[in-house]
Protein backbone atom coordinates (compact mmCIF):
# COMPACT_ATOMS: atom_id res chain seq x y z
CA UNK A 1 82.22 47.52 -96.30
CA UNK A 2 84.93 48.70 -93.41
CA UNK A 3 86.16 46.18 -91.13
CA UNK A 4 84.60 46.69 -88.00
CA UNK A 5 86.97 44.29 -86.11
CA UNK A 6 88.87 45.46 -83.21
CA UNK A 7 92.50 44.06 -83.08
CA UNK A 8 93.24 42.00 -79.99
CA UNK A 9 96.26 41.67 -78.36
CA UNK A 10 97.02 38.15 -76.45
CA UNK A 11 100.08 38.67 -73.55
CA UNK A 12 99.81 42.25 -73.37
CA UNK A 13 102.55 43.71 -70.48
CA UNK A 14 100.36 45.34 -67.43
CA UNK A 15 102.12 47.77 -65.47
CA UNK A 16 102.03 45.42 -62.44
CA UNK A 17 105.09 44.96 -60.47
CA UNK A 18 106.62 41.40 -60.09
CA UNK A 19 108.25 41.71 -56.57
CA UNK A 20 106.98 43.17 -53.51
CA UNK A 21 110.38 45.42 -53.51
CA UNK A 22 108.81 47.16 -57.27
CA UNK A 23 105.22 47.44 -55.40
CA UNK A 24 107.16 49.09 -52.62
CA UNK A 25 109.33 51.33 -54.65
CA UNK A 26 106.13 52.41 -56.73
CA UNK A 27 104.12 53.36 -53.78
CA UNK A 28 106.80 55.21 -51.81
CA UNK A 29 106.97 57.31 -55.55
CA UNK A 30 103.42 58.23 -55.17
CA UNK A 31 103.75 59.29 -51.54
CA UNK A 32 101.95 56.45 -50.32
CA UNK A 33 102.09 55.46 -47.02
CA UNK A 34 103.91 51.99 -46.37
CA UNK A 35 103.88 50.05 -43.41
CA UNK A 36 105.61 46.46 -43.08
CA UNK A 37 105.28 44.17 -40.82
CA UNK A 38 108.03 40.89 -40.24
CA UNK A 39 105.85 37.44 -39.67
CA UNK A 40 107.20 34.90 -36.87
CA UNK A 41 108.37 32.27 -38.76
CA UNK A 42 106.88 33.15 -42.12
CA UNK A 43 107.09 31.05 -44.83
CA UNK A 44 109.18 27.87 -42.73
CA UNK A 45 108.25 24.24 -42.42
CA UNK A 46 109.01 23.89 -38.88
CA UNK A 47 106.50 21.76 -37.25
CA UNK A 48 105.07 22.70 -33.43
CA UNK A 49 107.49 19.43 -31.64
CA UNK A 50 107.93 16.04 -32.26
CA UNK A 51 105.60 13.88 -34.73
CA UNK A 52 104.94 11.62 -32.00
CA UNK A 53 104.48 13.91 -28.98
CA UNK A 54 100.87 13.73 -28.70
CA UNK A 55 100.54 10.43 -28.59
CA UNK A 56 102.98 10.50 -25.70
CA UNK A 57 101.56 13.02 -23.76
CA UNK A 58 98.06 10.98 -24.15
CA UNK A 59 99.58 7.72 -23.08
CA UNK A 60 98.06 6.42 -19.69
CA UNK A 61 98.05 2.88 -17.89
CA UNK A 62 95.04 1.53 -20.06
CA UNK A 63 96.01 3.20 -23.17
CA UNK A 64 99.81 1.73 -23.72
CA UNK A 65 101.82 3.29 -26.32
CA UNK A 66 104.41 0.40 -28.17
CA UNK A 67 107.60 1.51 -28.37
CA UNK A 68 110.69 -0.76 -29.95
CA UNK A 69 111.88 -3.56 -28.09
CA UNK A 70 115.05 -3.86 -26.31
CA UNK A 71 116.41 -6.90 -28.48
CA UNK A 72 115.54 -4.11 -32.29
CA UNK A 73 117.41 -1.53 -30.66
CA UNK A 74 120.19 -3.66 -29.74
CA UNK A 75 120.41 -5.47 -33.35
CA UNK A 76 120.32 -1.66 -34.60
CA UNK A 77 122.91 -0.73 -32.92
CA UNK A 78 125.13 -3.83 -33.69
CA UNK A 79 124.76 -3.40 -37.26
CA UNK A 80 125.09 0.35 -37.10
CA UNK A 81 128.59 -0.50 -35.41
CA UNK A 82 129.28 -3.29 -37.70
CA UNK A 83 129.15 -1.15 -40.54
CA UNK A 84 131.18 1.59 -38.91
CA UNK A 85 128.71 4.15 -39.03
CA UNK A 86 127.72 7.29 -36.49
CA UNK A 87 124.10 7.96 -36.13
CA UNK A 88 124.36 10.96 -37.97
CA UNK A 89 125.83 9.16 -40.66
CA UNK A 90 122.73 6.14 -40.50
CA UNK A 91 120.53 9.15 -40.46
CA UNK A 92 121.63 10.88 -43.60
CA UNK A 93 121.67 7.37 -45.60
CA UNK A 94 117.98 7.17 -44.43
CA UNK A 95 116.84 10.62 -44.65
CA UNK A 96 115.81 11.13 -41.18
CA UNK A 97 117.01 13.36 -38.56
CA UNK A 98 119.61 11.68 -36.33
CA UNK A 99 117.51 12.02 -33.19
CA UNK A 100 115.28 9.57 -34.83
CA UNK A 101 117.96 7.10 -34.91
CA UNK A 102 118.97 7.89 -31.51
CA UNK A 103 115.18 6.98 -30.33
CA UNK A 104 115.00 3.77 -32.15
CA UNK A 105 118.62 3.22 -30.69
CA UNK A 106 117.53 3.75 -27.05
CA UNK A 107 114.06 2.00 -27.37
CA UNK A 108 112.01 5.27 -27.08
CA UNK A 109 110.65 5.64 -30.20
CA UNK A 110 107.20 4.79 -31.55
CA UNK A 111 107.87 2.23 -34.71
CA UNK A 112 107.44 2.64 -38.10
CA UNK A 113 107.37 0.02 -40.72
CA UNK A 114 108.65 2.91 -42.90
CA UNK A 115 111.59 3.59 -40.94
CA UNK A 116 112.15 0.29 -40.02
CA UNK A 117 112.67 -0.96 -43.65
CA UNK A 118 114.69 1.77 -43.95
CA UNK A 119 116.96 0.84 -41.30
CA UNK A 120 116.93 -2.37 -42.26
CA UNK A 121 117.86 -1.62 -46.41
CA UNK A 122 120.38 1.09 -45.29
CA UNK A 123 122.46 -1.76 -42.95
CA UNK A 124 122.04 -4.41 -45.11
CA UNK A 125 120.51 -7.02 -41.94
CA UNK A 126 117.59 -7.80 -40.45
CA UNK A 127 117.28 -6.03 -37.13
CA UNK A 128 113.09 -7.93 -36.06
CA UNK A 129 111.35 -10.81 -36.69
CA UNK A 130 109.07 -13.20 -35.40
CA UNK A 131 110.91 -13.76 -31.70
CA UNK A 132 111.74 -10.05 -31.60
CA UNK A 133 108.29 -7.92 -32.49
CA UNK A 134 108.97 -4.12 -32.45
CA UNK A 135 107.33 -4.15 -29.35
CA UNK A 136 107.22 -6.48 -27.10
């Protein structure tokens, strides 16, 4: 009795290229036309504006956005001077941009218990409490 069994082959190469520059180069071999078009941003992470821009922009008298107090910002920037540190340098030991310092610095920005315990690990002191809420 013959073996009737076909052999089969597990990882066999296809004739597929890997990179869009081999798919090019094959189709421009068989006279194939090729059009490309560049994307606008393709393939970045840049968001459309700031995280907290829409909450801004929605703010009105009867719906009051908090921002940081006057006495945070002020103990931030105290212990950011204390230390001897720039913004930028705060920023990078956090791993936020430096404008987000800058906010929490001048009392614009929106808190964040995340960022604020951050702040608060990075410079070694505790910049709220009970007397001084984030935002009142």
């Amino acid at each position: 009795m013959a073996n009737q069994w076909d052999p089969v082959v597990i990882g066999k190469k296809t004739d597929k290229p890997k990179t869009n520059e081999e798919a090019l180069r094959a189709a421009a071999q068989q006279g194939v036309a090729i059009e490309t078009v560049k994307k606008y941003n393709a393939g970045t992470n840049k968001a459309g504006g700031p995280a907290n821009a829409a909450k801004l922009e929605n703010e009105t008298e009867e719906l009051h956005v908090t921002r940081v107090s006057l006495s945070v910002s002020q103990k931030l920037q105290q212990a950011r001077v204390a230390k001897g540190w720039t913004q930028k340098e705060l920023a990078t030991k956090i791993n936020e941009k430096p404008q987000v310092v800058n906010e929490y610095e001048s009392g614009k920005a929106i808190p964040s218990q995340q960022i604020m315990n951050k702040l608060e690990r990075a410079l070694g002191a505790k910049i709220r409490g009970k007397k001084n809420g984030i935002g009142v």
